[in-house]
Protein backbone atom coordinates (compact mmCIF):
# COMPACT_ATOMS: atom_id res chain seq x y z
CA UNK A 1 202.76 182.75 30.95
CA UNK A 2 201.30 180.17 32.97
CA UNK A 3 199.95 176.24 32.29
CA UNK A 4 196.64 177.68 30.87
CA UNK A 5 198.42 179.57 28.50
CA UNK A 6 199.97 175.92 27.55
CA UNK A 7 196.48 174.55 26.85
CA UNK A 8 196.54 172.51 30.29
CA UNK A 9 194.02 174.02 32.91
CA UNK A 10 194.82 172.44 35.87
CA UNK A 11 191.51 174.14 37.99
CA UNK A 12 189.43 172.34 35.17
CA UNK A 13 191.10 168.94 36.07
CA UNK A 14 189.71 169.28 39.53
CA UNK A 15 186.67 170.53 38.97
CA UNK A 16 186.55 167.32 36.85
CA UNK A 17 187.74 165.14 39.12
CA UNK A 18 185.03 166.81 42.07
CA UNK A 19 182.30 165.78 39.30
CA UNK A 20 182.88 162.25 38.98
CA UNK A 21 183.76 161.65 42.51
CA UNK A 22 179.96 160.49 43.06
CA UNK A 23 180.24 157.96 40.16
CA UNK A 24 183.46 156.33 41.33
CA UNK A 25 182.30 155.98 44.86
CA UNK A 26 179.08 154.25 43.59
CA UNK A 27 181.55 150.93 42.48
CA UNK A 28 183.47 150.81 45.69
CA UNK A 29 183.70 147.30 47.44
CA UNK A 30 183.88 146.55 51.13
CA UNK A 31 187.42 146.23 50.63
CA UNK A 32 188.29 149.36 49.63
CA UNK A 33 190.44 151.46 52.17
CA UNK A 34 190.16 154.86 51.37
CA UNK A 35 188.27 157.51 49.15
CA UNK A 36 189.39 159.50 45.50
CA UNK A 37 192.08 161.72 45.36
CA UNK A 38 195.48 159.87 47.12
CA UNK A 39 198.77 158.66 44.73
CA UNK A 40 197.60 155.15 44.85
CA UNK A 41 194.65 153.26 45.50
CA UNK A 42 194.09 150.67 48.42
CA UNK A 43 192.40 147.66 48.82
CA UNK A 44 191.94 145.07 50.78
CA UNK A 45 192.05 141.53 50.25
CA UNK A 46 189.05 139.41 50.67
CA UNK A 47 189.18 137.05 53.41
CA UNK A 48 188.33 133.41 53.05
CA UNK A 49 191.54 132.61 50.51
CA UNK A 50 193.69 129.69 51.51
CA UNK A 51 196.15 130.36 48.85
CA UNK A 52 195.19 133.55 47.00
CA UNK A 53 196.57 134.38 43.23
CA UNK A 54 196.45 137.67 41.94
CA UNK A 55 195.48 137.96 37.97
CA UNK A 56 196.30 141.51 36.34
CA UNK A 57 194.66 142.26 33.06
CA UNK A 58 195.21 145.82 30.77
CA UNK A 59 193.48 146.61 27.60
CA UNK A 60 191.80 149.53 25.64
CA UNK A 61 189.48 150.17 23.25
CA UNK A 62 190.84 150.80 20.16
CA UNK A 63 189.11 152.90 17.26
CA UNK A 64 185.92 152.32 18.55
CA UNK A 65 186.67 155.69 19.89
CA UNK A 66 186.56 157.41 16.50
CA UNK A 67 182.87 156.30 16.22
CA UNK A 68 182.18 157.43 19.44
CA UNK A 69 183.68 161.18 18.70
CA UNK A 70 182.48 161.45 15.40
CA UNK A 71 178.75 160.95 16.69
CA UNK A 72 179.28 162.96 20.07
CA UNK A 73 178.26 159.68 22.16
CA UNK A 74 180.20 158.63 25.08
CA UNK A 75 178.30 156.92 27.14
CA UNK A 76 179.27 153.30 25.98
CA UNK A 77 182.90 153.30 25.08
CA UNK A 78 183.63 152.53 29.03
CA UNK A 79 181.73 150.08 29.62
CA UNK A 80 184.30 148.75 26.58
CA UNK A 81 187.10 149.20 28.46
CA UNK A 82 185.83 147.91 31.63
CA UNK A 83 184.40 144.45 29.65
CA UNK A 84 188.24 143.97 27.52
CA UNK A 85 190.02 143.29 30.83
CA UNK A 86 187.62 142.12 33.30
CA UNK A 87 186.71 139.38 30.67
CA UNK A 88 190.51 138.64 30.16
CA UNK A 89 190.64 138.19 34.35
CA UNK A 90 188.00 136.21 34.25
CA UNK A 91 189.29 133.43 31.41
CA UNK A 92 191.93 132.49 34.48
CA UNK A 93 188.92 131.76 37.19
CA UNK A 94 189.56 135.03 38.84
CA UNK A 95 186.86 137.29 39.75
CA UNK A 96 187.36 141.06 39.50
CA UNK A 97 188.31 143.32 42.60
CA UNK A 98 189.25 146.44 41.31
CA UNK A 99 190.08 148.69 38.35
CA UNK A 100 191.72 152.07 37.10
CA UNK A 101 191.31 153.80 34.07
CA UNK A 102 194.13 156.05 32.42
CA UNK A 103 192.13 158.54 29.88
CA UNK A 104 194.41 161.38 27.72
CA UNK A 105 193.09 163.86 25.65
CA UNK A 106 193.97 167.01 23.79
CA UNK A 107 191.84 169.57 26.18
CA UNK A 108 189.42 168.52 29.14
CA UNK A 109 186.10 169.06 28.01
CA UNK A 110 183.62 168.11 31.60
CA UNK A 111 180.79 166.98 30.46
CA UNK A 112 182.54 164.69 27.60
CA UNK A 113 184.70 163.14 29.79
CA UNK A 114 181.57 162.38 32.51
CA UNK A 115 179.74 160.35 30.06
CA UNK A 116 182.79 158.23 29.50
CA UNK A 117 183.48 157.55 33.13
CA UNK A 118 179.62 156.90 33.81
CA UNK A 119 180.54 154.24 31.13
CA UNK A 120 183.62 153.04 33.07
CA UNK A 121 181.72 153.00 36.43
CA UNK A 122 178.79 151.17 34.87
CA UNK A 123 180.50 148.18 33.46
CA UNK A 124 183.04 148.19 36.97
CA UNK A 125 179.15 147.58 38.61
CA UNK A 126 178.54 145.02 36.13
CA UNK A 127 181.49 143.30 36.92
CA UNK A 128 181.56 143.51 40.47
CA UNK A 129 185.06 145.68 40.41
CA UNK A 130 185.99 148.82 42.70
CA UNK A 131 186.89 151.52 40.57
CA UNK A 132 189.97 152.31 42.53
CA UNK A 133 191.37 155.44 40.81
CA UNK A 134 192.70 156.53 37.62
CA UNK A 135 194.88 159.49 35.84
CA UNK A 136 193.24 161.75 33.49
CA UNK A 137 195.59 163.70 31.26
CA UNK A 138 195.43 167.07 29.14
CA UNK A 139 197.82 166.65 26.44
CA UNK A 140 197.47 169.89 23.71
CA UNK A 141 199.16 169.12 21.20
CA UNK A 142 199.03 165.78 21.50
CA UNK A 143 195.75 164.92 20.74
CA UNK A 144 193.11 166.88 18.97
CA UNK A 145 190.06 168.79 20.49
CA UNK A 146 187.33 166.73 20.97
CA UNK A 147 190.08 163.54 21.35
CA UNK A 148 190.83 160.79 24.01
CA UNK A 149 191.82 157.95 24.35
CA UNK A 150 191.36 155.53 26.65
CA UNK A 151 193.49 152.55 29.01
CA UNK A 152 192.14 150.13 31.99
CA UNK A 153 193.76 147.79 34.07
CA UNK A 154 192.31 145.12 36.07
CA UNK A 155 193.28 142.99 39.31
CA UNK A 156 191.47 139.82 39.97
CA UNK A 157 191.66 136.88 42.60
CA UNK A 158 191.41 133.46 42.49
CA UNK A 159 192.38 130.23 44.49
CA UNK A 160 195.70 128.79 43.42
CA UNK A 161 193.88 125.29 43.38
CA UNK A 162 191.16 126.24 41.26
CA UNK A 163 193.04 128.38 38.70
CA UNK A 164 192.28 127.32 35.10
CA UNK A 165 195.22 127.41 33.14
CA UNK A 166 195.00 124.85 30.04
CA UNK A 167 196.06 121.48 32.31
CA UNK A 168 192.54 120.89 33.42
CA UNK A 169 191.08 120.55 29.55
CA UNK A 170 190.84 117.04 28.42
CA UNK A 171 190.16 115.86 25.14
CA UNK A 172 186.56 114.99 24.55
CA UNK A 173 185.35 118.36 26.67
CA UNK A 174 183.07 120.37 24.39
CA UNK A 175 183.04 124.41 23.73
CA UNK A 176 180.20 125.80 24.49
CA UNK A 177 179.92 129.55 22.94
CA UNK A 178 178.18 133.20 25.24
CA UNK A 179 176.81 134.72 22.95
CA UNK A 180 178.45 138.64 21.99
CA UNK A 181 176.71 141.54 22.19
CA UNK A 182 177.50 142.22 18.04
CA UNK A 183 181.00 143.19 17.04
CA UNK A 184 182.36 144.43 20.74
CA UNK A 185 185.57 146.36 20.48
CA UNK A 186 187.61 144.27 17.70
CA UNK A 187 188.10 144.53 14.01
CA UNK A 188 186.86 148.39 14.19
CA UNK A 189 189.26 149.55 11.93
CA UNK A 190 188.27 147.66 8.99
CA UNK A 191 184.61 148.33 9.96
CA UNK A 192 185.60 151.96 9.27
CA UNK A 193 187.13 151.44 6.26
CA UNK A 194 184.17 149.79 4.87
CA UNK A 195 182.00 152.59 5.65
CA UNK A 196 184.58 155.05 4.36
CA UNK A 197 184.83 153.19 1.64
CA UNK A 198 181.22 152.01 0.59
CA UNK A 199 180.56 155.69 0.81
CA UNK A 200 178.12 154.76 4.37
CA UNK A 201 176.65 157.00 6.60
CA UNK A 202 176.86 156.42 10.50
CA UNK A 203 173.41 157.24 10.52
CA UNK A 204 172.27 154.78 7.56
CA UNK A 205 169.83 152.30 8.67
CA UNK A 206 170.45 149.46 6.51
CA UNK A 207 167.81 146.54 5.96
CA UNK A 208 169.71 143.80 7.54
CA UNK A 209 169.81 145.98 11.12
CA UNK A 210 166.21 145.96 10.98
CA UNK A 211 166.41 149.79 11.43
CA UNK A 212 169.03 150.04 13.90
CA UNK A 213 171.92 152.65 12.40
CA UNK A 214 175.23 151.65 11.78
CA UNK A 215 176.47 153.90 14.20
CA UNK A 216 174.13 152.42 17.31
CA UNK A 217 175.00 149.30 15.79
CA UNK A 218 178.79 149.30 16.36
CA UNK A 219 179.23 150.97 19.22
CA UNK A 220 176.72 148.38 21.16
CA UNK A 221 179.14 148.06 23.85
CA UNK A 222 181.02 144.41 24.99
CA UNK A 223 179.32 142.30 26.79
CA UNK A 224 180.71 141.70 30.67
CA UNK A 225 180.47 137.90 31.44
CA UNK A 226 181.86 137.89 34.92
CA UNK A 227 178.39 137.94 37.27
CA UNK A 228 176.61 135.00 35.14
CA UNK A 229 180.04 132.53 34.76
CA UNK A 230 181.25 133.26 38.34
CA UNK A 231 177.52 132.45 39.37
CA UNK A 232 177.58 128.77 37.13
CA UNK A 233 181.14 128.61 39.17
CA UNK A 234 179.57 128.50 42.28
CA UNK A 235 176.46 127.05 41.30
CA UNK A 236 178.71 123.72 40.92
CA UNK A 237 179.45 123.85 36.80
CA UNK A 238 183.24 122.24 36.04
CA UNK A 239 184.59 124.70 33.52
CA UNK A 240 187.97 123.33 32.23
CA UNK A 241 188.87 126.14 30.31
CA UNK A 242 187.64 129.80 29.24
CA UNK A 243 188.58 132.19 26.21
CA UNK A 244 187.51 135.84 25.89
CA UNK A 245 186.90 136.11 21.77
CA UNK A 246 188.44 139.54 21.02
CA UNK A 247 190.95 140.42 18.11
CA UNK A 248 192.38 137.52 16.24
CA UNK A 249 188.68 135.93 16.75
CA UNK A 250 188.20 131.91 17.13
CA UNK A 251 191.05 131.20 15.65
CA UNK A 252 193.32 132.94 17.72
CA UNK A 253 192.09 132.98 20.55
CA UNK A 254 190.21 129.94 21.48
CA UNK A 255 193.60 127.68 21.11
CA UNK A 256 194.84 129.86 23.59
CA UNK A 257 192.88 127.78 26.59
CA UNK A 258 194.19 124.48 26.03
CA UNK A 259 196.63 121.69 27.27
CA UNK A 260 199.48 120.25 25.06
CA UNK A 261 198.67 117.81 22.48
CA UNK A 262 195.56 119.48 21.81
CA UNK A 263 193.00 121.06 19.43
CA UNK A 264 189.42 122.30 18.89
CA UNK A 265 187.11 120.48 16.51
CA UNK A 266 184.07 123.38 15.19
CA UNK A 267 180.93 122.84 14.15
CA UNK A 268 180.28 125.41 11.56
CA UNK A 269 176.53 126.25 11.67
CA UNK A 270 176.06 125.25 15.18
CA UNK A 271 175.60 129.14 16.78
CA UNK A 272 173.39 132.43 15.35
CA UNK A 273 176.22 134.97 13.65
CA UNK A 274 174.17 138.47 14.12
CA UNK A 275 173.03 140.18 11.05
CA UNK A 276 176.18 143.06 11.91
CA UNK A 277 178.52 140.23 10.59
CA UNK A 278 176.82 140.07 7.76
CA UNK A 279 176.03 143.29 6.71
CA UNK A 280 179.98 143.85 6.85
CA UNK A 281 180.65 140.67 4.83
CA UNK A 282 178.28 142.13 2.47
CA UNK A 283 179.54 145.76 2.39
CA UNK A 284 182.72 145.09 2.08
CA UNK A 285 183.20 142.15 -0.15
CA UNK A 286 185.25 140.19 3.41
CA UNK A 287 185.78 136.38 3.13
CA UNK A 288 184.40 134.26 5.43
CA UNK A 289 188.31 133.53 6.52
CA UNK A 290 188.99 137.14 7.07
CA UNK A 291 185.80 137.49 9.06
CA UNK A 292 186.53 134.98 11.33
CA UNK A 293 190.35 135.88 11.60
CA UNK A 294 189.08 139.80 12.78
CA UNK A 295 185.44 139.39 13.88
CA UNK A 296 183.93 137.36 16.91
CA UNK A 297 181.12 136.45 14.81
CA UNK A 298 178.64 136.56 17.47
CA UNK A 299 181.15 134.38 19.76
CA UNK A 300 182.07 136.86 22.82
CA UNK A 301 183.08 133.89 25.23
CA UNK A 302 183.38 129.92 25.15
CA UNK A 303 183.76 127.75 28.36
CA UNK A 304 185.19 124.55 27.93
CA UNK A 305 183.58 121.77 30.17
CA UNK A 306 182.69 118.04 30.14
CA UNK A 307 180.19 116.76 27.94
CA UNK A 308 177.29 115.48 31.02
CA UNK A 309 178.10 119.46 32.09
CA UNK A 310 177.14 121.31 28.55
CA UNK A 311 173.15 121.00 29.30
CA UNK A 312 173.45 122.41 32.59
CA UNK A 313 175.62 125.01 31.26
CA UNK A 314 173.23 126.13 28.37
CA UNK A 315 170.18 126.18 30.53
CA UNK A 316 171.75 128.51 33.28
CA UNK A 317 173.37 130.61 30.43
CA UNK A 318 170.14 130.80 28.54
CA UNK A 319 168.21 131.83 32.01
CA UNK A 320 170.36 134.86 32.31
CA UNK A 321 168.96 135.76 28.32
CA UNK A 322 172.91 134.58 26.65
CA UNK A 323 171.95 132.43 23.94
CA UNK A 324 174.55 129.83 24.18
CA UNK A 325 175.24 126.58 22.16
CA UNK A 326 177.48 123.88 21.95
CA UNK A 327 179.76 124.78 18.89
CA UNK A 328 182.88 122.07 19.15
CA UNK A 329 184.69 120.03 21.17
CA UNK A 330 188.37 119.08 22.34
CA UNK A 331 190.55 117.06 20.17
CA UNK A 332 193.99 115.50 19.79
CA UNK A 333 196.11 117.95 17.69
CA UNK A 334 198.60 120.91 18.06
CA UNK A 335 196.74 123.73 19.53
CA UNK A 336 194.86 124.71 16.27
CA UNK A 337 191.13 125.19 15.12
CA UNK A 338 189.75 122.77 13.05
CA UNK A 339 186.55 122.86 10.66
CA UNK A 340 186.24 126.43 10.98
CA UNK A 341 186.65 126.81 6.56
């Protein structure tokens, strides 16, 4: 016997890894020291930092992945992975510098695997982040033919002095709400269920998608915020706080910016909820409570800022084709939402 006879071909994994080589090189930074292929990657930190912090971010992209399998599409699912952490980074102030990808799946199929680190190496452009290496892993047994699954990890950099975390928010700022990109990589496995359930098609174009099928529809990939709010950053905006709006939604998530002693006030009504959310609330019979306690209901990102700052915020926002809005503001409480219901 050998490996192959194990269902792990190890000449496949580097013929893989000789494919994608082009794609990875494509992201790389100045700072990167080094090419593909070593035990870890290297990179250099950018000059010009008085007192530079580090900010490390991991996530994945759930059963979005099904979808993607199920209709032979890979191409997005990445850029997913890339957009759940470098968002995360970027909630602290830090902008992105480099990321690696961990993908596992039952048997290494080339061409598969290529679309999904196009993905990866698309949204690492869009974010301005090295893709600095990664693991890929053949796991029979483990996972299915035709499987994977996917893990990132992201290291950004900010100045100490001009990291946000909650102390800067005062109570009169406002929130002002990034528009998503639809339903980004949260809440997917109740979006399943409701097709499973309803009896739905992938491939069903309903009316409220103005022909757009429910499988394009859901795996629309998450949108990457970093370029335009690092951009408002240095175009002189004063951002007191940031929240990336992925599982949990607004209410879990937004609280998660601020100071002690305080809360968010929401004006219900005050964004656009895309017609995704409410084919789903439709569908599948969901309350508006469990819609916004799973769903980002067209929210992807909120900045919190001064008051005098929200115009200037909205117009640079809206320049860059985000629709954004001013949906709240900062309150005296205990670190919940309130006026959501």
């Amino acid at each position: 016997m050998d490996y192959r006879d194990a269902g792990v071909d190890v000449e496949a994994g580097r013929a893989f890894v000789d494919q994608i080589r082009n794609l990875v090189h494509s992201t790389f930074r100045s700072e990167v020291l080094g090419g593909l292929g070593g035990f870890g990657g290297c990179f250099q930190l950018p000059t010009g930092y008085q007192e530079p912090v580090l900010v490390s971010g991991t996530d994945g992209v759930g059963t979005k992945l099904k979808i993607a399998q199920i209709l032979n599409r890979h191409d997005t699912v990445g850029i997913d992975l890339v957009a759940m952490c470098v968002n995360d980074v970027l909630t602290s102030g830090a902008e992105p510098l480099f990321f690696l990808d961990y993908v596992a799946t039952g048997k290494l199929d080339k061409e598969q695997l290529t679309q999904v680190v196009a993905g990866i190496a698309t949204g690492c452009k869009l974010a301005g982040a090295a893709l600095l290496g990664g693991e890929t892993a053949e796991m029979p047994g483990f996972y299915q033919v035709g499987e994977y699954d996917l893990a990132g990890f992201c290291v950004g950099i900010v100045e100490k002095n001009k990291m946000l975390d909650g102390s800067q928010v005062q109570v009169g700022d406002v929130a002002i709400s990034l528009s998503s990109a639809g339903i980004h990589s949260n809440g997917i496995s109740l979006v399943r269920k409701i097709v499973s359930d309803g009896g739905f098609s992938w491939n069903d174009t309903p009316e409220l998608l103005n022909g757009q099928t429910l499988g394009n529809a859901f795996l629309t990939p998450t949108r990457i915020y970093v370029k335009y709010v690092l951009a408002a950053l240095k175009n002189g905006l004063k951002v007191h706080g940031m929240a990336h709006i992925t599982g949990g939604g607004l209410p879990e998530n937004l609280p998660r910016c601020l100071g002690t002693g305080q809360a968010i006030k929401i004006n219900p009504g005050s964004w656009n909820i895309p017609p995704v959310f409410q084919w789903l609330a439709q569908a599948g019979s969901v309350g508006a409570e469990s819609m916004y306690n799973t769903f980002n209901m067209g929210v992807g990102f909120v900045l919190i800022l001064p008051p005098e700052q929200a115009e200037q915020a909205i117009s640079h926002f809206q320049s860059q084709d985000i629709p954004s809005f001013t949906i709240g503001e900062v309150v005296a409480g205990s670190g919940e939402l309130i006026g959501l219901f």
